[in-house]
Protein backbone atom coordinates (compact mmCIF):
# COMPACT_ATOMS: atom_id res chain seq x y z
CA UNK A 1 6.59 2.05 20.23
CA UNK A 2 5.14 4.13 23.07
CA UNK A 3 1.69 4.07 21.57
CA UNK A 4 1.68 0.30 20.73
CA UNK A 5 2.71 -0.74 23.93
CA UNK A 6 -0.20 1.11 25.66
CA UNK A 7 -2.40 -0.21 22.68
CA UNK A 8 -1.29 -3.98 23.51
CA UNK A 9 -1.22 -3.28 27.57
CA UNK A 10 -5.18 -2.26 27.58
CA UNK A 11 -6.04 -5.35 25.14
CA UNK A 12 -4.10 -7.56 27.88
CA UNK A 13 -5.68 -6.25 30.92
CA UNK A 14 -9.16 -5.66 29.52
CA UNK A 15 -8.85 -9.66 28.95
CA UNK A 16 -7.51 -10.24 32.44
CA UNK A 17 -10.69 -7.90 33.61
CA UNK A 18 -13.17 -8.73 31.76
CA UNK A 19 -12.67 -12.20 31.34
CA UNK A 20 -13.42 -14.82 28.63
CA UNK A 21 -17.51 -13.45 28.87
CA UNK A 22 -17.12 -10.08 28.43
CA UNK A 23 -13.69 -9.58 26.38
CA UNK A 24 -15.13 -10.51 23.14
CA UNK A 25 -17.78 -7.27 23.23
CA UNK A 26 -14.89 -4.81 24.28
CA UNK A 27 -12.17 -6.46 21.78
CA UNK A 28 -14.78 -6.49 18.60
CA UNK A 29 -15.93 -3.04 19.24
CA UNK A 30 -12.32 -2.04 19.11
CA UNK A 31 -12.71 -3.48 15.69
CA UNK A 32 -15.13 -1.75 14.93
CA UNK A 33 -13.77 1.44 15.88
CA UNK A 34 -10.54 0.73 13.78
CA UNK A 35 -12.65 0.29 10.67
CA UNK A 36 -14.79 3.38 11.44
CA UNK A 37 -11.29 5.46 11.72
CA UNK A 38 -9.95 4.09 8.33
CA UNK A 39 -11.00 7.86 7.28
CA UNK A 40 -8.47 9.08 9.62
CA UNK A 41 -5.94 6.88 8.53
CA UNK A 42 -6.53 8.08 4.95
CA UNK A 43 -6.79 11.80 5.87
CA UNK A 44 -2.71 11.70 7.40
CA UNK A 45 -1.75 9.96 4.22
CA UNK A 46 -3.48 12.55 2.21
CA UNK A 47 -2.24 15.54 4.39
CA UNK A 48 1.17 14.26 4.43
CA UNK A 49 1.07 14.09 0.65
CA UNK A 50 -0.43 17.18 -0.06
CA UNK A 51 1.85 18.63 2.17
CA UNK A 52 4.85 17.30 0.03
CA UNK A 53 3.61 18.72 -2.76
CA UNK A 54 3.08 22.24 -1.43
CA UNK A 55 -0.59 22.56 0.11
CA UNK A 56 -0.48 24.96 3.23
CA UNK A 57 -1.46 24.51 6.67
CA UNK A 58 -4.43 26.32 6.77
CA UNK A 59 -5.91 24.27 2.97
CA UNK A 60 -5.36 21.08 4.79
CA UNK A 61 -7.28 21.90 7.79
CA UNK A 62 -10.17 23.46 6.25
CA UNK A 63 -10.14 19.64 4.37
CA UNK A 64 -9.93 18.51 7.88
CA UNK A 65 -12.59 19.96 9.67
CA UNK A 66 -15.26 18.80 6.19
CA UNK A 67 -13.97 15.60 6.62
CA UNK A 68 -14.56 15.29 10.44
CA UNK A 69 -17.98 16.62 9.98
CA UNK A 70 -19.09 13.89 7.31
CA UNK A 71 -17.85 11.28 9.22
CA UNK A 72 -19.68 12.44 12.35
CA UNK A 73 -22.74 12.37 10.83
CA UNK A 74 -22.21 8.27 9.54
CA UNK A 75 -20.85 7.68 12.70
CA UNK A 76 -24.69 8.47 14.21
CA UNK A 77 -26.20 6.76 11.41
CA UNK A 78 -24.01 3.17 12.37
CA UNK A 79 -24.60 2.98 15.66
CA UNK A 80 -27.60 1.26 15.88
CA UNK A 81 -26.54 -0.62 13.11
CA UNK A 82 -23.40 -2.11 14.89
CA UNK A 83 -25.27 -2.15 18.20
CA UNK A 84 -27.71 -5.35 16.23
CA UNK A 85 -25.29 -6.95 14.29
CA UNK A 86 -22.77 -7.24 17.30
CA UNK A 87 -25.33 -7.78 20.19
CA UNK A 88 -24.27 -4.85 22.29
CA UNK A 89 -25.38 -1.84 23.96
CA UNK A 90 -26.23 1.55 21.76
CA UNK A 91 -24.00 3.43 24.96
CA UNK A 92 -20.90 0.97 24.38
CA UNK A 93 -21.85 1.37 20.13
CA UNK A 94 -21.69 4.55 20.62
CA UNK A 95 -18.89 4.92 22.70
CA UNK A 96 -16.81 3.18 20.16
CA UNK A 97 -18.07 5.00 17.20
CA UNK A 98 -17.97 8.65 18.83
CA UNK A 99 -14.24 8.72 18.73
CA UNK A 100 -13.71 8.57 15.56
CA UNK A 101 -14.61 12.26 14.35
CA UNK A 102 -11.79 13.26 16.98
CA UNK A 103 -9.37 10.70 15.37
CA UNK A 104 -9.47 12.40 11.86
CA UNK A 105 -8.64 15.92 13.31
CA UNK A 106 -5.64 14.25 14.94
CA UNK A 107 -4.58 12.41 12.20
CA UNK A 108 -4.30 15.48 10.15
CA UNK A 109 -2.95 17.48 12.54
CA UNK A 110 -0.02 14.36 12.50
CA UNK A 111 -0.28 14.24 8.50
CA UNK A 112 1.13 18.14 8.72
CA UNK A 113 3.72 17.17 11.08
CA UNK A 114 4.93 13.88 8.70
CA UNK A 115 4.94 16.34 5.34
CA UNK A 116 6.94 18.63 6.65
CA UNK A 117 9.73 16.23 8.20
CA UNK A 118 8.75 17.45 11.78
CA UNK A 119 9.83 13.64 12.72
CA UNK A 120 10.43 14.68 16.64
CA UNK A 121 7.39 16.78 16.95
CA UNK A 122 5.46 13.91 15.23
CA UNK A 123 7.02 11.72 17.58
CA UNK A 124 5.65 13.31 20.40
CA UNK A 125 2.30 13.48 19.29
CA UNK A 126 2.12 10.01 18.08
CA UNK A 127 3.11 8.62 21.75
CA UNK A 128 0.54 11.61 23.62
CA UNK A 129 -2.01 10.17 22.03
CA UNK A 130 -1.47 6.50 22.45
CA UNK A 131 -1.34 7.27 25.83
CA UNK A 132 -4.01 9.26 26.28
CA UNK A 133 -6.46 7.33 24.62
CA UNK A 134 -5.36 4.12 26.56
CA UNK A 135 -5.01 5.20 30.89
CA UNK A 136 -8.45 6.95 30.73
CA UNK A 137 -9.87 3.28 29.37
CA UNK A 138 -8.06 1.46 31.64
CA UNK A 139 -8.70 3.74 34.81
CA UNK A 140 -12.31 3.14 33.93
CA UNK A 141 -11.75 -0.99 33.26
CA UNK A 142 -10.12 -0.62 37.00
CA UNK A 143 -12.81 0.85 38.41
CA UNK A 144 -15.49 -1.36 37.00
CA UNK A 145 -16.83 1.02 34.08
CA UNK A 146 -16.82 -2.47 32.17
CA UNK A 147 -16.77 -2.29 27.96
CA UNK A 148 -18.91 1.01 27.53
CA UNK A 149 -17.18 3.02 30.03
CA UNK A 150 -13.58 1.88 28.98
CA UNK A 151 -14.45 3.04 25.52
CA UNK A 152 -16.25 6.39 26.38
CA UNK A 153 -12.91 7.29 28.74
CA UNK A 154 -10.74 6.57 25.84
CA UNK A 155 -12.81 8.94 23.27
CA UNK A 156 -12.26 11.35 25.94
CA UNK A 157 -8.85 10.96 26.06
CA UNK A 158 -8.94 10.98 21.74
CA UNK A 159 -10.26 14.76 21.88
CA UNK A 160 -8.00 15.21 24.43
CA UNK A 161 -5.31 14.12 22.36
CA UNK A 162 -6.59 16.33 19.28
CA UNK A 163 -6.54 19.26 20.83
CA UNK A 164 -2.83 19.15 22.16
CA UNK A 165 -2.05 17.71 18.81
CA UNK A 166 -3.18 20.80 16.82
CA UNK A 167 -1.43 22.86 19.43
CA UNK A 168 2.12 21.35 18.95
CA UNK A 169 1.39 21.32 15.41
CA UNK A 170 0.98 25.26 15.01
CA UNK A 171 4.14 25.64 17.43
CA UNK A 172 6.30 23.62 15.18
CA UNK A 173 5.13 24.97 12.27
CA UNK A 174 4.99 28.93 12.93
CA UNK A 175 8.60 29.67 12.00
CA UNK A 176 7.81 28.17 8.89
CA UNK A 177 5.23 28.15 5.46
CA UNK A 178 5.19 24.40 4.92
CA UNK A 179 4.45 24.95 1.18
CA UNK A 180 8.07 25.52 0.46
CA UNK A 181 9.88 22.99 3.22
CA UNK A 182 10.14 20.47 1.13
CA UNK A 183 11.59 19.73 -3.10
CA UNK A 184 8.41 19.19 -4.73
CA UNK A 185 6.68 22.70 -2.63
CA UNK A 186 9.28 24.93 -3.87
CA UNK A 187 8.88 23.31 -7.17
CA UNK A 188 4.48 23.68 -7.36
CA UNK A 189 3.93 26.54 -5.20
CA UNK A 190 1.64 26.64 -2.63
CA UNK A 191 -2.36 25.67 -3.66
CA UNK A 192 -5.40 27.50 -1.93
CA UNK A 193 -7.35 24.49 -1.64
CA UNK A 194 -7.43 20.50 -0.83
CA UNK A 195 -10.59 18.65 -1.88
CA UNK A 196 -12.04 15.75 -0.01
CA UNK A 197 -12.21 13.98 -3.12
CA UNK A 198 -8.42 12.49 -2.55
CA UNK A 199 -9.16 11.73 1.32
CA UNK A 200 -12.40 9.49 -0.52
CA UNK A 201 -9.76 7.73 -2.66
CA UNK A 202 -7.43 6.81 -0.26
CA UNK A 203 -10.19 6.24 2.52
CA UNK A 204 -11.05 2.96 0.19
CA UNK A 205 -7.32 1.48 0.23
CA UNK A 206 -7.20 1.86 3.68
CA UNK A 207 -10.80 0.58 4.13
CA UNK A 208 -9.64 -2.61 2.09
CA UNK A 209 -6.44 -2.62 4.58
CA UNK A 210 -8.38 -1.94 7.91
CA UNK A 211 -11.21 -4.37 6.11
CA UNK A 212 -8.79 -7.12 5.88
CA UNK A 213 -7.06 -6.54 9.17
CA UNK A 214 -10.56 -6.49 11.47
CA UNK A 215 -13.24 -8.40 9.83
CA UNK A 216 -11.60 -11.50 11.80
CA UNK A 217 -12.72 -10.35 14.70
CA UNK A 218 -16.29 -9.87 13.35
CA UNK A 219 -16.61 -12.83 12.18
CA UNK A 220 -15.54 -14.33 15.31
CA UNK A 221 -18.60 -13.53 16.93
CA UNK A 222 -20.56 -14.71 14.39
CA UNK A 223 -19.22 -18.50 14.10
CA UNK A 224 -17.24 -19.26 17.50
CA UNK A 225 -18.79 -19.16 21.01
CA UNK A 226 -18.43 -16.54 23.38
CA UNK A 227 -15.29 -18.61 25.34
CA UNK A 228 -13.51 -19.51 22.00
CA UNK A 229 -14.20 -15.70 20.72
CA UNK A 230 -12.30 -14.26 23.77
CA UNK A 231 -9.44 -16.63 23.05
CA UNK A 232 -9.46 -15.83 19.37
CA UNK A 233 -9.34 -12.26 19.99
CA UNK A 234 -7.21 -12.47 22.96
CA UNK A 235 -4.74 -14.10 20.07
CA UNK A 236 -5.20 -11.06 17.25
CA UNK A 237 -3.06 -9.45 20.16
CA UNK A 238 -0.41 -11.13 18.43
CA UNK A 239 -1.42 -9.83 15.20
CA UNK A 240 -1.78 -6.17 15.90
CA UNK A 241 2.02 -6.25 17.06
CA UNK A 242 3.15 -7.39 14.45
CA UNK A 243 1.19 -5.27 12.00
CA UNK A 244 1.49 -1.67 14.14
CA UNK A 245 5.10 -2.38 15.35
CA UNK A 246 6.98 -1.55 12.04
CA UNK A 247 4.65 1.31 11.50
CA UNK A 248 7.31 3.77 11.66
CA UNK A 249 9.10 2.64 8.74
CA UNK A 250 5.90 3.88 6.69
CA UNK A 251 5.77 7.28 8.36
CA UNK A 252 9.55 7.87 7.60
CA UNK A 253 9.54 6.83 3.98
CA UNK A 254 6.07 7.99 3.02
CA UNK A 255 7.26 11.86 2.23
CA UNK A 256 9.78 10.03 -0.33
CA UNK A 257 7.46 7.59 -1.74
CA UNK A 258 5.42 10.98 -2.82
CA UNK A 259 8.24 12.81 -4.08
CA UNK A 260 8.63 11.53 -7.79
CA UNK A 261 12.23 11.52 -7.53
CA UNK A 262 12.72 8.94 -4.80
CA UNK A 263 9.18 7.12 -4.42
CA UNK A 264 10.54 3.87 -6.08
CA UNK A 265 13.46 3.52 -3.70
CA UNK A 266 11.67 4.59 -0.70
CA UNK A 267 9.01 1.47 -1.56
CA UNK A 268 11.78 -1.01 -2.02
CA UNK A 269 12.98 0.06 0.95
CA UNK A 270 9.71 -0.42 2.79
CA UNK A 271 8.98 -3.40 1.91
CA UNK A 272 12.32 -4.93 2.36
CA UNK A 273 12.00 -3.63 6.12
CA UNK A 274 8.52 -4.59 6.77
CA UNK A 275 9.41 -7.78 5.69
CA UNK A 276 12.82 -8.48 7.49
CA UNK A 277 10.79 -6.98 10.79
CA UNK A 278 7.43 -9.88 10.19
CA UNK A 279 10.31 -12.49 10.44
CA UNK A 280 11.72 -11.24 13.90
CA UNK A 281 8.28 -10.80 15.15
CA UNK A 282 6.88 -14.05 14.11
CA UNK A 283 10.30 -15.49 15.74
CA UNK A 284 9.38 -13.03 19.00
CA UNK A 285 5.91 -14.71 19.10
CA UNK A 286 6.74 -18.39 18.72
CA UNK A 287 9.14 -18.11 21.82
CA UNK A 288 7.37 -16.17 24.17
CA UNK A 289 4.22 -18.26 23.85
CA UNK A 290 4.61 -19.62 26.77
CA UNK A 291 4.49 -16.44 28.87
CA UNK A 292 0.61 -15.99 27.30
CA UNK A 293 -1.38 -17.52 29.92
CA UNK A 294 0.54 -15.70 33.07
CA UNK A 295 -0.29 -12.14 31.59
CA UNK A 296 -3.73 -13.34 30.54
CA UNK A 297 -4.95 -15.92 32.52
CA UNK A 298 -4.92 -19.72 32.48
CA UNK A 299 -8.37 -19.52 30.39
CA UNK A 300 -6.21 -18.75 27.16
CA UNK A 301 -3.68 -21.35 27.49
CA UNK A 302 -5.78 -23.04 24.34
CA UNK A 303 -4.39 -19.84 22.01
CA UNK A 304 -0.86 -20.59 23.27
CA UNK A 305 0.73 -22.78 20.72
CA UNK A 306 -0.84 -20.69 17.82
CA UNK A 307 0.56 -16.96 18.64
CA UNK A 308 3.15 -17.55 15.95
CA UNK A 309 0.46 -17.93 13.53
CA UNK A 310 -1.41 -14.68 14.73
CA UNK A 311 1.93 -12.85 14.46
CA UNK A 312 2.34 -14.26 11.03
CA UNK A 313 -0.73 -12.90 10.34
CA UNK A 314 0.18 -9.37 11.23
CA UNK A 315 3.75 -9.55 9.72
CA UNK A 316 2.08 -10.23 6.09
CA UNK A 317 -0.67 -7.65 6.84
CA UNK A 318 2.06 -5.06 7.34
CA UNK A 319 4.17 -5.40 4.43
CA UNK A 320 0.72 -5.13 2.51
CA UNK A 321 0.04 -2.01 4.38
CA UNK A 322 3.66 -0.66 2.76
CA UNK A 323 2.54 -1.89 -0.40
CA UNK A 324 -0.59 0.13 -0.46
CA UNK A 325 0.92 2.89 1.19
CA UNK A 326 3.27 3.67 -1.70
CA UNK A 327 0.18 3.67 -3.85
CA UNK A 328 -1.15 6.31 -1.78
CA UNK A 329 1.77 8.10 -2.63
CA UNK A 330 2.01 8.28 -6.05
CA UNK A 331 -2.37 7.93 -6.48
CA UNK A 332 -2.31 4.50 -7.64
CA UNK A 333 -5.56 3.64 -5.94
CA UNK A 334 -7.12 1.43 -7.83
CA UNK A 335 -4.77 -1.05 -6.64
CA UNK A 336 -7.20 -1.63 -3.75
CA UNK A 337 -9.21 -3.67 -5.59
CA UNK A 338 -6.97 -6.36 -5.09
CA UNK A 339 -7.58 -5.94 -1.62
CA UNK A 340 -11.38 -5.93 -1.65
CA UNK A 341 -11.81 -9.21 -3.30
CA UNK A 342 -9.06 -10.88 -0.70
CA UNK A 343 -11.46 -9.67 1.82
CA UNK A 344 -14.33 -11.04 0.03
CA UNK A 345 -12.70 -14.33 -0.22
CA UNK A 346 -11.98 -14.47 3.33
CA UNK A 347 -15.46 -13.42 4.85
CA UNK A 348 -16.94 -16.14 2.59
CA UNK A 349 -14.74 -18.81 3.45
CA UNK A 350 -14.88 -18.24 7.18
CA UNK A 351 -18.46 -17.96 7.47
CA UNK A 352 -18.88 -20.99 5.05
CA UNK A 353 -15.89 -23.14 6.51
CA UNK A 354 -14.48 -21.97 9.87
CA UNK A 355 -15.70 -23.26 13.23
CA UNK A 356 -12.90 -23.18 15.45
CA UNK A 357 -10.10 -20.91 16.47
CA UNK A 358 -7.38 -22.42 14.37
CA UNK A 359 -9.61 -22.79 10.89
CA UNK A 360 -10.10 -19.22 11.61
CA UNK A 361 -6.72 -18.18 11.48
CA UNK A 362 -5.20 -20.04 9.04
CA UNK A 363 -7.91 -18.92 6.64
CA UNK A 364 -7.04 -15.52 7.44
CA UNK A 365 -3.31 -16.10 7.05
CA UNK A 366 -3.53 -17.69 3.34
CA UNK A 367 -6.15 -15.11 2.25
CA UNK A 368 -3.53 -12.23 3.36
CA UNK A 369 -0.33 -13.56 2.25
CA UNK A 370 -1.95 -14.57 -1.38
CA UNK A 371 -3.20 -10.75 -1.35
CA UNK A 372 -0.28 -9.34 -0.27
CA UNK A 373 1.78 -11.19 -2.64
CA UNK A 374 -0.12 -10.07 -5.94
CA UNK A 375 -0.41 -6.48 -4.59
CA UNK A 376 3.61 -6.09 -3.41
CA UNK A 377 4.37 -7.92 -7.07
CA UNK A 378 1.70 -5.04 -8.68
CA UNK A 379 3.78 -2.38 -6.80
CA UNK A 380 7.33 -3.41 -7.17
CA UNK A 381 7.02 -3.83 -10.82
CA UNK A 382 5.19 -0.81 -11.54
CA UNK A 383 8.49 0.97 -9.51
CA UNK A 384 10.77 -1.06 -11.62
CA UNK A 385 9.17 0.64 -14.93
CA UNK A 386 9.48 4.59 -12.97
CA UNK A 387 12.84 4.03 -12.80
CA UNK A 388 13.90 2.33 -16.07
CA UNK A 389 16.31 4.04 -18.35
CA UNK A 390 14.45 5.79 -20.98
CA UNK A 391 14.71 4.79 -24.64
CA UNK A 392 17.15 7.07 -26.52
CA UNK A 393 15.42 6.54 -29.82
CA UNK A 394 12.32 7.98 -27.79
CA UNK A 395 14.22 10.75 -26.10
């Protein structure tokens, strides 16, 4: 909660700051940050799993640190590439793309913490790093740094972040070898190495995810004005909440969902959760509406009556994030491709169909709940069949 609130505090004053002209650059580079980091999304997912199943500290961070390294080197290969397609400046391209080697060394260092059940150390990290990534880009939005100079203070505080991270990491974990902390690492024994290979399959579920989540934004640039692009994005606030808020409830269940023994309650659960939490939040959104244009300005007023709908947005998003979580978990990845072709779907019908702010969103609300729908449906049933009785003619 601690991280998301200073996540959703520098999107509200960077659109009080910047303003309806300038917002759009700082909010879509964001976006393309987010979808840059989807490797270190995957890597504390893999971590975490590997973890479970009775990897050691030192295997997962030599996986790390190769990881880190390759996506460094795309990292300098897409930054002109975003700077054209976006219209912005290499330094703020950069800026937004240079964080992101930095975010997959924390990540791990948080997937070691989530494996092992180190909930209170993980804890602390998680809300360190929210924080430090978010008052260095805000001192510098305060001081007139603009986009680029928000962005670069914020990758600052990222490696900040990492370092610390690793630090409390090795504290919590001296007393300890992590291979046997858990069921399923007494019962494998601790493995000498971790390949990248299962960081590259989960990297592409949470590319779909990350995909699906962002390329609104994108997009927004493309077919909306710079005035109406602001608003829209100033909207996806709406959105994030409700897709990062019940982000613990994935964290806490993951470990089960990769332990054979409990994985198909722990997904029921999730997704029972996530889904009981999108209600409250879309409920959350629809009445404080009205407080939108005081934090942001009276230039947003037009997004006002459709927050619910951004919210709703998020709400589905994050039960399909549970969904594909779990499949994570037991290395069902294939289910992605669902995914991918929702995200297809959607680019083509916005860029074909959508010219203002509310064809926008509702075509990125139908898209993601007809996705989520056919992946949660995929996942459920494929739990129901782990856990039915087996035949005694069979046996």
């Amino acid at each position: 909660m601690t991280a998301n609130v200073a996540g959703y505090l520098l999107q509200l004053l960077a659109a009080s700051w910047l303003g309806v002209e300038g917002y759009s650059e700082f909010a879509s580079l964001l976006a393309v940050q987010l979808l840059c980091a989807v490797p270190a999304l995957a890597m504390q997912n893999v971590v975490a799993r590997e973890v479970v199943r009775g990897a050691s500290s030192r295997a997962v961070r030599a996986m790390m640190w190769r990881c880190a390294a390759m996506v460094a080197a795309v990292a300098v290969v897409l930054i002109p590439v975003v700077a054209v397609v976006l219209d912005v400046g290499v330094w703020a391209a950069a800026a937004a793309l240079g964080a992101v080697p930095a975010l997959v060394i924390l990540s791990g260092e948080q997937g070691i913490l989530q494996g092992g059940n180190h909930f209170r150390a993980l804890a602390t990290v998680l809300a360190m790093a929210g924080t430090a990534r978010v008052v260095p880009a805000l001192l510098a939005l305060a001081l007139g740094g603009g986009a680029a100079g928000a962005l670069w203070a914020g990758a600052a505080g990222i490696v900040g972040a990492a370092i610390v991270a690793g630090r409390i990491a090795r504290s919590t974990t001296a007393s300890a070898d992590l291979s046997v902390e858990t069921e399923a690492g007494r019962a494998s024994g601790s493995r000498k190495a971790v390949g990248v290979v299962p960081v590259l399959r989960a990297v592409q579920v949470q590319a779909a995810l990350m995909a699906l989540s962002s390329v609104d934004l994108i997009v927004v640039r493309v077919v909306l004005d710079e005035v109406d692009a602001s608003r829209y994005s100033l909207g996806t606030i709406a959105t994030k909440i409700a897709f990062w808020l019940p982000q613990a409830v994935g964290v806490v269940l993951y470990p089960r969902m990769a332990q054979p023994t409990h994985s198909a309650r722990a997904i029921r659960d999730a997704l029972s959760v996530l889904s009981l939490i999108g209600v409250v939040a879309v409920l959350g959104a629809a009445l404080a509406a009205p407080l939108a244009p005081l934090f942001a300005g009276a230039d947003y007023a037009p997004v006002q009556g459709l927050l619910w709908l951004f919210a709703l947005h998020g709400a589905i998003l994050a039960v399909l994030q549970g969904a594909l979580l779990s499949a994570i978990a037991v290395e069902r990845t294939a289910l992605a491709a669902v995914t991918w072709i929702g995200l297809a779907v959607e680019v083509t019908l916005m860029l074909a169909f959508a010219r203002t702010i509310e064809s926008l969103i509702g075509t990125a609300v139908s898209v993601a709940a007809v996705t989520t729908t056919i992946v949660a449906a995929v996942v459920l049933r494929a739990a129901r069949t782990q856990t039915a009785p087996a035949d005694p003619v069979l046996s």
